[in-house]
C-alpha atoms as a PDB file:
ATOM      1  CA  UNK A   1     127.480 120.390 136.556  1.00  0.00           C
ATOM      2  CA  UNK A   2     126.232 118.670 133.791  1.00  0.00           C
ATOM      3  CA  UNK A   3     123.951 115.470 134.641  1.00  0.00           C
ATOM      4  CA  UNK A   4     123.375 112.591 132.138  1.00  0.00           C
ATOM      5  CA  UNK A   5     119.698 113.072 132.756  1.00  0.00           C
ATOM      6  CA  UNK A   6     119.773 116.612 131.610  1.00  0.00           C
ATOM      7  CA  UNK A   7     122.124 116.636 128.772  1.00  0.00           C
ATOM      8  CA  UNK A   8     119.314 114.036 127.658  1.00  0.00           C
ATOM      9  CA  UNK A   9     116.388 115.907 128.613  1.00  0.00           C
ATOM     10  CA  UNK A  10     118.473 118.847 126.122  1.00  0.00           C
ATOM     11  CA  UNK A  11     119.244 116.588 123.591  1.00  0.00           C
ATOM     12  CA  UNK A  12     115.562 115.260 123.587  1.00  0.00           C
ATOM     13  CA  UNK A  13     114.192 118.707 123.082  1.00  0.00           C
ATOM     14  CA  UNK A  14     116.498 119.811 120.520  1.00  0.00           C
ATOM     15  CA  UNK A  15     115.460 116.343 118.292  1.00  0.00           C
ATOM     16  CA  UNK A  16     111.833 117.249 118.869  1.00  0.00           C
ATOM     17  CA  UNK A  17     112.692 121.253 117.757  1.00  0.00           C
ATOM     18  CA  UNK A  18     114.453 120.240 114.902  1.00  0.00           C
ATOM     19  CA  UNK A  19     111.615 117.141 113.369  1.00  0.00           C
ATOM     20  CA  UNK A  20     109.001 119.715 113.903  1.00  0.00           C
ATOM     21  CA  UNK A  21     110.399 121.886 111.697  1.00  0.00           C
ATOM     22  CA  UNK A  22     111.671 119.432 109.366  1.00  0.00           C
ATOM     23  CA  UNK A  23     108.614 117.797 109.176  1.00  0.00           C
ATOM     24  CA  UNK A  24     106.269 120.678 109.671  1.00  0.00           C
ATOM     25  CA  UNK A  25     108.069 123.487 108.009  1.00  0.00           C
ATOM     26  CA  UNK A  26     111.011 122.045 105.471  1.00  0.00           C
ATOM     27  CA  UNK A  27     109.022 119.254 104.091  1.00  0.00           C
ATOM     28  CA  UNK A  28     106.004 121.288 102.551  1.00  0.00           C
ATOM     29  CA  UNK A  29     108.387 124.046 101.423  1.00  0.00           C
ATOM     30  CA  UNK A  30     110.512 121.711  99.752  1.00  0.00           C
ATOM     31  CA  UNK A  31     106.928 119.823  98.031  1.00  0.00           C
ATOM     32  CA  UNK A  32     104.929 122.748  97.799  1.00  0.00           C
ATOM     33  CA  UNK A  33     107.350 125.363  96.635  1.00  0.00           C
ATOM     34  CA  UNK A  34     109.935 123.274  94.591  1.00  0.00           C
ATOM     35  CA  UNK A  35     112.297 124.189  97.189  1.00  0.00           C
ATOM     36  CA  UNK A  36     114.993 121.256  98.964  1.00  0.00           C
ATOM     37  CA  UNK A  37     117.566 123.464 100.432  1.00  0.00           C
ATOM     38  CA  UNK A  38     115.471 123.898 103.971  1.00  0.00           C
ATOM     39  CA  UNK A  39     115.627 119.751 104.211  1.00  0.00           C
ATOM     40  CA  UNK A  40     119.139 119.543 102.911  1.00  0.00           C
ATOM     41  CA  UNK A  41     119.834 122.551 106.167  1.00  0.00           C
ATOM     42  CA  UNK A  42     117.599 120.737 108.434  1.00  0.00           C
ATOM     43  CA  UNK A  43     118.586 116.896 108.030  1.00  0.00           C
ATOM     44  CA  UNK A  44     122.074 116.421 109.556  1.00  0.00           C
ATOM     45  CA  UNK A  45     121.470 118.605 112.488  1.00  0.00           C
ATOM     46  CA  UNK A  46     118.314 116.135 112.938  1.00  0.00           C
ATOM     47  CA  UNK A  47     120.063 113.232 111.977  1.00  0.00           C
ATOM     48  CA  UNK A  48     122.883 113.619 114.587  1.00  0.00           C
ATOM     49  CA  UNK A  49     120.309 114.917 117.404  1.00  0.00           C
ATOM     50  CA  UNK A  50     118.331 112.034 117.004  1.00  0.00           C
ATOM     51  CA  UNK A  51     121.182 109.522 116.842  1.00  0.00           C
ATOM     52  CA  UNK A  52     122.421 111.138 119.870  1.00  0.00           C
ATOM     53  CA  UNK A  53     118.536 110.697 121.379  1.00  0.00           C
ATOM     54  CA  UNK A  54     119.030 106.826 120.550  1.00  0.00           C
ATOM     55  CA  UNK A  55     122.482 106.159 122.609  1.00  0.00           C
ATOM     56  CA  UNK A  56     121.419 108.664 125.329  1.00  0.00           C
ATOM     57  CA  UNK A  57     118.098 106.900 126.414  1.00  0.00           C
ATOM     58  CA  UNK A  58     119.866 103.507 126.364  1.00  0.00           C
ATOM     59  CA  UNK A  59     122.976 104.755 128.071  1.00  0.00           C
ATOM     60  CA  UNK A  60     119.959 106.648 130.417  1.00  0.00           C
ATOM     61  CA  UNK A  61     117.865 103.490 130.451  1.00  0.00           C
ATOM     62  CA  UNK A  62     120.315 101.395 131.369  1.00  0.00           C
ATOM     63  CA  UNK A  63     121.541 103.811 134.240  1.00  0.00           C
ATOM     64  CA  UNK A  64     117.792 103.906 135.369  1.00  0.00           C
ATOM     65  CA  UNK A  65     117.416 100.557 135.159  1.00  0.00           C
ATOM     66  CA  UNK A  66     113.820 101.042 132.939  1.00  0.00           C
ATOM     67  CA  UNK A  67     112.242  97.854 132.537  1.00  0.00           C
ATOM     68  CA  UNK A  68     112.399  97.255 128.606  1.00  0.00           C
ATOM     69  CA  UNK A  69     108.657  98.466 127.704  1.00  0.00           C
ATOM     70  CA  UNK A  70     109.389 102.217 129.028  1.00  0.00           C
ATOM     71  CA  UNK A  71     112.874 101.869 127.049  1.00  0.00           C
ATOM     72  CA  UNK A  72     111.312 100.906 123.640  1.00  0.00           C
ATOM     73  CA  UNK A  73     108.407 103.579 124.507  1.00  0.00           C
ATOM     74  CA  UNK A  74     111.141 106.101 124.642  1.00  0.00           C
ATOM     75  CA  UNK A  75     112.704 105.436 121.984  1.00  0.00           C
ATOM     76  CA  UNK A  76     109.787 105.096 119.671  1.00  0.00           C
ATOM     77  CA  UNK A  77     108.432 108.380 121.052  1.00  0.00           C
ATOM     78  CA  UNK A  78     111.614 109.914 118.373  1.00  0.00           C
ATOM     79  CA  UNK A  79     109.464 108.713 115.733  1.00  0.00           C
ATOM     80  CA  UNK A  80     106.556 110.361 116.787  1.00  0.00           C
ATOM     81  CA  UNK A  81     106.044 114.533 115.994  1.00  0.00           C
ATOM     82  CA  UNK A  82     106.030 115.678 120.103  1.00  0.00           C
ATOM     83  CA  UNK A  83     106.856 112.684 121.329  1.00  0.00           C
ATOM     84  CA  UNK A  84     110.198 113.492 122.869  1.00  0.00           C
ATOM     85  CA  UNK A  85     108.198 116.753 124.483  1.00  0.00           C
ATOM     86  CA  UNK A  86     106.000 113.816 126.308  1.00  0.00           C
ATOM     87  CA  UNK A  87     108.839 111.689 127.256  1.00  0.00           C
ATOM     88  CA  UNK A  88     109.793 114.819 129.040  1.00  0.00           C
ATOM     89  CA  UNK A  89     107.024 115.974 130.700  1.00  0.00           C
ATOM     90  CA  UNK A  90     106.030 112.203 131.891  1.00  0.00           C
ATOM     91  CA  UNK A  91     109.357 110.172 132.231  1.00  0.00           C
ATOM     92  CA  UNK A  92     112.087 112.396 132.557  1.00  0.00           C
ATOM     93  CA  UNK A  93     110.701 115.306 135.280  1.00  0.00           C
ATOM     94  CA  UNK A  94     109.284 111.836 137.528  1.00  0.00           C
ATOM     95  CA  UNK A  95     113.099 111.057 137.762  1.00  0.00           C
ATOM     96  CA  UNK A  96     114.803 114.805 138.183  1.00  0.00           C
END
């Protein structure tokens, strides 16, 4: 029903969702208008999603047997606003 591959492609989209907004949307607000609640609301679910990026592309990588460059590029691209929505579209849609 539910492949490894695509409960990681899921998870990888929902961590890019949720840092664009956080980053994007809940940051300024929480600068700009004095305001910390939308970080505070935004955080965990980030936090966890992007934890659950982490040990989903090593479980993944190791599954896939990526070579160790395309497994650190994957996981750096969580640091990066869109790069999960690249990993995506160029590593993850190769292999489906």
């Amino acid at each position: 029903m539910f492949s490894l591959l695509n409960i990681f492609r899921l998870v990888a989209l929902l961590e890019g969702i949720s840092y664009i907004l956080l980053l994007f949307i809940a940051v300024p607000i929480k600068y700009f208008g004095n305001d910390p609640q939308y970080v505070k609301m935004l955080g965990m679910p980030h936090g966890l999603l992007f934890v659950a990026y982490i040990i989903l592309a090593i479980v993944l990588g190791s599954k896939l047997k990526w070579k160790s460059k395309s497994l650190l590029f994957v996981l750096a691209a969580s640091i990066i606003p869109f790069g999960t929505f690249y990993i995506d579209k160029v590593y993850l849609k190769q292999v489906s």
